[in-house]
Protein backbone atom coordinates (compact mmCIF):
# COMPACT_ATOMS: atom_id res chain seq x y z
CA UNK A 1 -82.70 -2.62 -118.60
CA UNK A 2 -79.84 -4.11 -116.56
CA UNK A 3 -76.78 -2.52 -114.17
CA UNK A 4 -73.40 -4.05 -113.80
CA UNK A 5 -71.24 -3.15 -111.59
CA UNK A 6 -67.30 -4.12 -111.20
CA UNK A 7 -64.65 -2.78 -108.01
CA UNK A 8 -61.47 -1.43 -109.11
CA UNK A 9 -58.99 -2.20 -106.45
CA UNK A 10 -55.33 -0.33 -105.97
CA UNK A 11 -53.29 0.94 -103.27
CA UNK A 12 -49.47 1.88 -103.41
CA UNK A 13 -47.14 0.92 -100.95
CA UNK A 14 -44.25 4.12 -101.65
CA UNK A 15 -45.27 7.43 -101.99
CA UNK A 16 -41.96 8.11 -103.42
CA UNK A 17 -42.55 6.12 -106.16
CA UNK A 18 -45.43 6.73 -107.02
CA UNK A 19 -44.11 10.69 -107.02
CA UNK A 20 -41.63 9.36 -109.20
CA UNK A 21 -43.88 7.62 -111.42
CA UNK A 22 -42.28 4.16 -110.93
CA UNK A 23 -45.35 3.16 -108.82
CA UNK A 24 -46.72 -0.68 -108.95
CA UNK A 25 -49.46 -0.84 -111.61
CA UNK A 26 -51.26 -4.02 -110.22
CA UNK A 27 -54.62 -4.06 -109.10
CA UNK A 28 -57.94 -6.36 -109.04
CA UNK A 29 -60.73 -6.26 -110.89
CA UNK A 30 -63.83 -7.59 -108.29
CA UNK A 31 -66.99 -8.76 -109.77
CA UNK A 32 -70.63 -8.95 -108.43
CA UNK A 33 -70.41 -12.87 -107.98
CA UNK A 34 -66.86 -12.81 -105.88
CA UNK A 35 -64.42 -13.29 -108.60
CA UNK A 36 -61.20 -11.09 -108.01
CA UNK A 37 -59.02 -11.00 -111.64
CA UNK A 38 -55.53 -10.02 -111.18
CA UNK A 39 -55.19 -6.59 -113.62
CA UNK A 40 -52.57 -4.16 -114.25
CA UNK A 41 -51.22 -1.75 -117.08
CA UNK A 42 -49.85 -3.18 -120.57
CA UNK A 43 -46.42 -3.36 -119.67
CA UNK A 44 -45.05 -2.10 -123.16
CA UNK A 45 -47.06 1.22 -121.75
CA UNK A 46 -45.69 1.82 -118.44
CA UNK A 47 -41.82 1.85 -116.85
CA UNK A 48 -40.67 -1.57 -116.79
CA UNK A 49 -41.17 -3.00 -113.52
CA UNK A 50 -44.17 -1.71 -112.47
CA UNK A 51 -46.82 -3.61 -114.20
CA UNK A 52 -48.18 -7.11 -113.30
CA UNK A 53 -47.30 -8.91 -116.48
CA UNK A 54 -49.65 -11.67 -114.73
CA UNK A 55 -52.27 -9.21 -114.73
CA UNK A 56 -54.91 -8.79 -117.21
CA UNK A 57 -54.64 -5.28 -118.85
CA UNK A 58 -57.88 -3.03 -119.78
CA UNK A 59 -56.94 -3.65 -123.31
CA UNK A 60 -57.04 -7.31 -123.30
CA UNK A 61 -60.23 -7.16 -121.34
CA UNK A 62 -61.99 -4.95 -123.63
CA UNK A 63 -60.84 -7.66 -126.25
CA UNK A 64 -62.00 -10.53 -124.42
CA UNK A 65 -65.29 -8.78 -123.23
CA UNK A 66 -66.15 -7.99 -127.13
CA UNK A 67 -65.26 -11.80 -128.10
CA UNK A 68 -67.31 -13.45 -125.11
CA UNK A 69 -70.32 -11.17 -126.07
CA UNK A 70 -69.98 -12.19 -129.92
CA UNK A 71 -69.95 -15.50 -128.74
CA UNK A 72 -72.50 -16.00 -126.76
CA UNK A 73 -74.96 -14.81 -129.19
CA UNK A 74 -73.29 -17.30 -132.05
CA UNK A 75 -73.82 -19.89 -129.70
CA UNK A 76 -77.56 -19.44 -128.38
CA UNK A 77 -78.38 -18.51 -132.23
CA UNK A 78 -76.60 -21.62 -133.74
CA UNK A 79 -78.46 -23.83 -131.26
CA UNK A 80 -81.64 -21.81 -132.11
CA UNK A 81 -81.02 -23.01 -135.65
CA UNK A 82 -80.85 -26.47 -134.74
CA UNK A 83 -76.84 -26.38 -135.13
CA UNK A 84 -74.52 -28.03 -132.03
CA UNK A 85 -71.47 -26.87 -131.11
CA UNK A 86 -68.79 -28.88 -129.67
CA UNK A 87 -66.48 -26.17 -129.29
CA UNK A 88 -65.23 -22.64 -129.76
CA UNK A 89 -62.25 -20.89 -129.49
CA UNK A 90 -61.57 -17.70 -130.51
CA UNK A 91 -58.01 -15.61 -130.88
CA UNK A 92 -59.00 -12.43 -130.30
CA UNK A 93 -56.71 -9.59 -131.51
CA UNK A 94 -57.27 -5.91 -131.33
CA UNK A 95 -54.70 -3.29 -132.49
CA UNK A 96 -54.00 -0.05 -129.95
CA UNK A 97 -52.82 3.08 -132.43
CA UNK A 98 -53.44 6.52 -132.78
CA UNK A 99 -56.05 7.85 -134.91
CA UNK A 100 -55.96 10.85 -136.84
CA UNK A 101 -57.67 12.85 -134.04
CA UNK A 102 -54.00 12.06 -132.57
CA UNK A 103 -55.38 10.11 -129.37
CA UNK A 104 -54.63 6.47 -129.20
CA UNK A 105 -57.20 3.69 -128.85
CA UNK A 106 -58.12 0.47 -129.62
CA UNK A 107 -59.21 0.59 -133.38
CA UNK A 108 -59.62 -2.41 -134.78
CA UNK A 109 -60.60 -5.72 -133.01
CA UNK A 110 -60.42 -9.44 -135.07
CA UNK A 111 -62.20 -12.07 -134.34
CA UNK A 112 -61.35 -15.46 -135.18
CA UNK A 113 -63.37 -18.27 -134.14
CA UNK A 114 -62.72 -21.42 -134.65
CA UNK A 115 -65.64 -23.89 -134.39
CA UNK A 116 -66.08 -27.69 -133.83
CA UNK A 117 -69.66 -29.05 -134.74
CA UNK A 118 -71.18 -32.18 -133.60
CA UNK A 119 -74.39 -33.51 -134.60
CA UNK A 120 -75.52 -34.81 -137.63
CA UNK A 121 -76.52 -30.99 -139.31
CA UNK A 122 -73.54 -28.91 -139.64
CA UNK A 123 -74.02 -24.98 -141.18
CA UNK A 124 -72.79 -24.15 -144.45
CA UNK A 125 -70.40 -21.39 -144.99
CA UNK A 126 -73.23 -19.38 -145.84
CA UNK A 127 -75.04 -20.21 -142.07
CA UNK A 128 -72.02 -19.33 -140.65
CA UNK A 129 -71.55 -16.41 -142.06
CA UNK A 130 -75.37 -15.40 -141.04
CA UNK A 131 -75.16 -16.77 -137.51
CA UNK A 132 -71.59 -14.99 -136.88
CA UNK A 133 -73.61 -11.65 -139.36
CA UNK A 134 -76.47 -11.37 -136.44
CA UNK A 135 -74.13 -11.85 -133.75
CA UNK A 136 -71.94 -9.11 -134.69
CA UNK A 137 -75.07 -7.09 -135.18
CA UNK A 138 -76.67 -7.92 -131.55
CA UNK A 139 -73.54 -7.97 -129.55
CA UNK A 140 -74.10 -4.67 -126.93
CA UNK A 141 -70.65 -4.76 -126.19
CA UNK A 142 -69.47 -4.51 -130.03
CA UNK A 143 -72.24 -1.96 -130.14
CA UNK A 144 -70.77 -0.34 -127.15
CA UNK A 145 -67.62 0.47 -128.81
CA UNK A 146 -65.83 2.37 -131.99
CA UNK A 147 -63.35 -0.10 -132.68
CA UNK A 148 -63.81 -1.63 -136.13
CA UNK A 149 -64.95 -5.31 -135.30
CA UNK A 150 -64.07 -7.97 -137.80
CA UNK A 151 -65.01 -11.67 -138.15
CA UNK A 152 -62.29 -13.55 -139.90
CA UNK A 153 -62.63 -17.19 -140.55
């Protein structure tokens, strides 16, 4: 099988602060191929101030990471099926709450693609629903997870 590795960068600047809790929650996300990402807490889940509201949070990568894996398996297997894509976007949404164990988590993750075809064969709802069906089912990192994963269309 495969590794993948990512660096999780932080340092803090005041060590009184950060004793104090009111520490800077910025940091980078580094990947294999030299992309640095700009990440930081949810700011509706630390003190106000200290996150990098620029920053991409775990949560919203976790989302993301679970979309771009659902997609690239609609896409390869709608071109397998002799289907072209022109486009697709998809507003991702997952929902952080607690579950009845009491911890919090992300437990329940939408996905809502929206798809341009070109070509002169377009799918029917039916092949949709079949290409986005196996996608869902292959997707590792939607197999990775517990969150509830939903296609809505």
């Amino acid at each position: 099988m495969s590794t993948y590795t990512a660096t999780v960068r932080w340092s803090g600047e005041d060590p009184e602060a950060y004793a104090k809790g009111r520490y800077y929650r910025g940091h980078e996300w580094v990947f294999d191929g030299g992309t640095v990402v700009p990440a930081s807490a949810a700011p509706e889940n630390v003190p106000h101030g200290t996150a990098n509201e620029a920053g991409v949070d775990p949560e919203e990568g976790l989302i993301a990471s679970i979309s771009s894996c659902h997609m690239l398996f609609f896409l390869d297997y709608a071109r397998r099926a002799g289907f072209v894509i022109r486009s697709y976007i998809d507003e991702a949404e997952g929902v952080l709450e607690k579950r009845a164990d009491g911890k919090i988590a992300v437990t329940r993750v939408m996905l809502r693609p929206k798809i341009e075809w070109a070509g002169d064969r377009h799918p029917t709802a039916e092949d949709i629903a079949q290409l986005h069906h196996r996608s869902h089912e292959d997707c590792f990192i939607a197999n990775s997870v517990n969150s509830e994963v939903t296609v809505e269309q």
